[in-house]
Protein backbone atom coordinates (compact mmCIF):
# COMPACT_ATOMS: atom_id res chain seq x y z
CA UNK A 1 0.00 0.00 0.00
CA UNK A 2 2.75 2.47 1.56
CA UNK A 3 4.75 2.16 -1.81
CA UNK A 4 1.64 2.67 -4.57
CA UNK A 5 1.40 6.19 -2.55
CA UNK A 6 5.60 7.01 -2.87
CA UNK A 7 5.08 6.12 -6.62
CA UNK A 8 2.30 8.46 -7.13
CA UNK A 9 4.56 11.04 -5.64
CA UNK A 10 6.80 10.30 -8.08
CA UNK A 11 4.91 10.39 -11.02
CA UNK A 12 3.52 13.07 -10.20
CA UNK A 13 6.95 15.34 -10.08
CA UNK A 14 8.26 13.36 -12.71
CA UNK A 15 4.99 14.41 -15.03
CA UNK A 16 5.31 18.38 -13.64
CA UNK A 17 8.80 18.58 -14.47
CA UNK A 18 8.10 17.27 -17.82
CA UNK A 19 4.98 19.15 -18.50
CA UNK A 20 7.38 22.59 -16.86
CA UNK A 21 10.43 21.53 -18.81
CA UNK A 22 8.90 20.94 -22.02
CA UNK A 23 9.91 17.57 -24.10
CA UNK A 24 10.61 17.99 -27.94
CA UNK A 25 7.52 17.44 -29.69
CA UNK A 26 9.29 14.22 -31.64
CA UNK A 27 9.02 12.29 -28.61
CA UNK A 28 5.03 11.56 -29.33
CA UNK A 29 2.65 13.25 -31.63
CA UNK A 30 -0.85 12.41 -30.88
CA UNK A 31 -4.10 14.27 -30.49
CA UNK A 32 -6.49 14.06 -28.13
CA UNK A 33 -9.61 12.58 -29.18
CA UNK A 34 -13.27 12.36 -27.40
CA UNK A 35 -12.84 9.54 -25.76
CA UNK A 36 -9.95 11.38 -23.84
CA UNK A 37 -12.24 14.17 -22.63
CA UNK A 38 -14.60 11.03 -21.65
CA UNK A 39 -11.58 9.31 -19.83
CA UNK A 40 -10.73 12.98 -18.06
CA UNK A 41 -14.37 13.39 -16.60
CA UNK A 42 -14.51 10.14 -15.44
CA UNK A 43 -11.02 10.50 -13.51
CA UNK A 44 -12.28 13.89 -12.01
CA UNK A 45 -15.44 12.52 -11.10
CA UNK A 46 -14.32 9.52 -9.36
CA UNK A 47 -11.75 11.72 -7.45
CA UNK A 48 -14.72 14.09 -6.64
CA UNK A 49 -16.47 10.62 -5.09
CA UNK A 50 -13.27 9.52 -3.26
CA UNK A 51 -13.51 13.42 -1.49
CA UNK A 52 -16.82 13.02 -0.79
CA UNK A 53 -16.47 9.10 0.71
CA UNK A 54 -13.53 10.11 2.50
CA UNK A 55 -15.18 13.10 4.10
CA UNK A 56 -17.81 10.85 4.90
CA UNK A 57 -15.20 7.88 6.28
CA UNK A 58 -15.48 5.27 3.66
CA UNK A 59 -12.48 5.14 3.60
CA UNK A 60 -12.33 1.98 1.71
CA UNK A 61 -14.65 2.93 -1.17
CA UNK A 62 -12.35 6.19 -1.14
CA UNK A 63 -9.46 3.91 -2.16
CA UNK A 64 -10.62 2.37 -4.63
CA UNK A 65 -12.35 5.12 -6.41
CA UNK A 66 -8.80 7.03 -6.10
CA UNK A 67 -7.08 3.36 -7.71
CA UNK A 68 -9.65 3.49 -10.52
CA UNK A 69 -8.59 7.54 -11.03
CA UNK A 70 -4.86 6.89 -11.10
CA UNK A 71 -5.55 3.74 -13.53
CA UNK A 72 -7.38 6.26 -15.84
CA UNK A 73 -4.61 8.98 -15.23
CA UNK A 74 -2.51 6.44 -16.60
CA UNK A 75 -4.56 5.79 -19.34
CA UNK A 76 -4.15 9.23 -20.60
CA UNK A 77 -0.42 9.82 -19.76
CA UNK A 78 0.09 6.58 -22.14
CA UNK A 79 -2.55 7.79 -25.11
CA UNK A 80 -1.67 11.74 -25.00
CA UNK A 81 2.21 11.97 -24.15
CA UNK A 82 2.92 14.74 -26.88
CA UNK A 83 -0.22 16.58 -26.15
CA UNK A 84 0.66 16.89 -22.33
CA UNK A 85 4.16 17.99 -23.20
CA UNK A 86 3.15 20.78 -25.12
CA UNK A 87 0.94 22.45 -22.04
CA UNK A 88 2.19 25.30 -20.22
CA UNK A 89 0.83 25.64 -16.68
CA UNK A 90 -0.82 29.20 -15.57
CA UNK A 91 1.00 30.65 -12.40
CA UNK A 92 -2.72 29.92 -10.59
CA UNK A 93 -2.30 25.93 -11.63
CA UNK A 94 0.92 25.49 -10.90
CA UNK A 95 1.04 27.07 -7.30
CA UNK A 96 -2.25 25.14 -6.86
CA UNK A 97 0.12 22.27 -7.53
CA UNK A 98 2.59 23.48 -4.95
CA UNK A 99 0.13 23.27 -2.49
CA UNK A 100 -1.18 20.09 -3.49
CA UNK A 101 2.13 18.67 -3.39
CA UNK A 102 2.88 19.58 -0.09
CA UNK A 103 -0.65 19.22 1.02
CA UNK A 104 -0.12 15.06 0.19
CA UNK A 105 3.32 15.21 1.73
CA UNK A 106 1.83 16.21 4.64
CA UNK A 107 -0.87 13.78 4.82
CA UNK A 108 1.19 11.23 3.60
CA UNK A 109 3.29 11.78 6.91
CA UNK A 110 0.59 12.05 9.62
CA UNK A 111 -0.62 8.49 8.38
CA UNK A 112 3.29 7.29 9.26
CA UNK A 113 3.18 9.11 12.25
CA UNK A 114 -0.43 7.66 12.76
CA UNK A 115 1.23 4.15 11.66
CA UNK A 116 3.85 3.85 13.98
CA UNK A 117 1.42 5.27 17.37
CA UNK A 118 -0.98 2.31 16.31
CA UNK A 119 1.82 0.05 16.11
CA UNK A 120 3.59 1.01 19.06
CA UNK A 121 -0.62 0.96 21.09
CA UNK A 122 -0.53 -2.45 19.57
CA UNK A 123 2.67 -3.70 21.50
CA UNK A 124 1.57 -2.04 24.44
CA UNK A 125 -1.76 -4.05 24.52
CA UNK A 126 0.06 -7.25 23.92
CA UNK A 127 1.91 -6.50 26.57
CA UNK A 128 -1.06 -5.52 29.64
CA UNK A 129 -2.57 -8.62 28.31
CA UNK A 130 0.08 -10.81 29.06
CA UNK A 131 0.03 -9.36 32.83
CA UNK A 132 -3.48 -10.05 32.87
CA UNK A 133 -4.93 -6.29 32.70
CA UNK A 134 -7.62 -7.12 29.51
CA UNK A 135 -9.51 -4.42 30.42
CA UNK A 136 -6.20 -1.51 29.61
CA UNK A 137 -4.98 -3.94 26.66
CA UNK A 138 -8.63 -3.81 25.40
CA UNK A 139 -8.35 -0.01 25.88
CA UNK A 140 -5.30 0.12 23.84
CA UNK A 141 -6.25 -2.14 21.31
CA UNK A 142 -9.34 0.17 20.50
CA UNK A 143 -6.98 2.69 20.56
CA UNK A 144 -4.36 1.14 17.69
CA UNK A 145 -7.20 0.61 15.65
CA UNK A 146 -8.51 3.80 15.42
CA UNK A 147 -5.04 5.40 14.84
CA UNK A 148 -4.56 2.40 11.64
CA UNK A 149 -7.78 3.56 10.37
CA UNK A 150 -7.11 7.71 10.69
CA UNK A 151 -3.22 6.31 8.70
CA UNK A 152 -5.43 4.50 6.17
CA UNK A 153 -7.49 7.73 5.33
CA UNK A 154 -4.25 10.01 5.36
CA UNK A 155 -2.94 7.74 2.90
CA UNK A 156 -5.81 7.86 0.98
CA UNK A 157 -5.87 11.88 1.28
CA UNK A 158 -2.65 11.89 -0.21
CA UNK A 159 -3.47 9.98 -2.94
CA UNK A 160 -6.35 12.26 -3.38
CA UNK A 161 -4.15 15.34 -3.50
CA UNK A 162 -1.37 13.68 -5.76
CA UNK A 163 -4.09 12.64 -8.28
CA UNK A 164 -5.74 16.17 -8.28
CA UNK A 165 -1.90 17.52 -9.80
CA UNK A 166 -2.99 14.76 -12.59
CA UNK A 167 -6.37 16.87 -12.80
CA UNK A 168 -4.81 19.89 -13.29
CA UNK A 169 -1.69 18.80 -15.67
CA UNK A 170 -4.52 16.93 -17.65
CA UNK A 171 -7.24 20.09 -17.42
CA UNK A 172 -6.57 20.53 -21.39
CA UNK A 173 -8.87 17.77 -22.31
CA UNK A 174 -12.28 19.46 -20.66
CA UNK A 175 -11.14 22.48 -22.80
């Protein structure tokens, strides 16, 4: 799980600098067609949905709906490589990128900070169990699993906030 979230990162500075830097146009020439625009709406509506479930924490449906974004993000950045090379971010777009970025860095941290608390609650309830106090190792348990399932929907934010840098490098297609 951990590294699908690092590789969005990834690809996601990897396809700024690229769309920034600029590519010669020999690299791919291909136009975008309909069903591109069609494949664009449906990746900004599913990340729309993933907000919305994640607000509402369903967190798992969130997830997926994110997965099924990125595998549609993909889509494009394998169909329309020449056309996303020649776009030229406004200043608005790419500091709202900025922010995303460190917006999803951010998350993506709390949920390892989040991680390791659970982990370490975990231990802690294995421990008070083996001297007998189930009620506190109870207690803690509780406790671990909430914390997993706050680091599940940071991870899942970040996602969120990666893929919506895919909305905007890919905002040519509703145009």
């Amino acid at each position: 799980m951990i590294p699908q979230f690092k590789m969005l990162k990834i690809m996601g500075v990897v396809l700024l600098a690229l769309v920034l830097l600029g590519v010669p146009e020999a690299v791919a020439q291909s136009t975008p067609r309909a069903d591109h625009a069609q494949l664009y709406q449906r990746a900004v509506s599913l990340l729309d949905k993933a907000q919305k479930k994640l607000d509402g924490n369903f967190t798992a449906e969130a997830k997926a709906m994110a997965k099924e974004a990125n595998s549609l993000f993909a889509t494009l950045q394998k169909e329309t490589p020449g056309e996303l090379l020649k776009q030229v971010l406004s200043p608005r777009e790419m500091e709202q990128e900025a922010l995303n970025r460190k917006l999803a860095a951010d998350s993506y941290a709390q949920g390892d900070q989040l991680m390791q608390s659970a982990q370490e609650k975990e231990a802690q309830s294995k421990a008070l169990e083996q001297q007998g106090r189930e009620d506190e190792s109870v207690q803690k348990l509780s406790q671990a699993k909430r914390e997993y399932d706050q680091a599940h929907k940071m991870y899942v934010k970040s996602q969120i906030y990666n893929l919506r840098n895919q909305q905007i490098a890919y905002g040519f297609l509703k145009k």
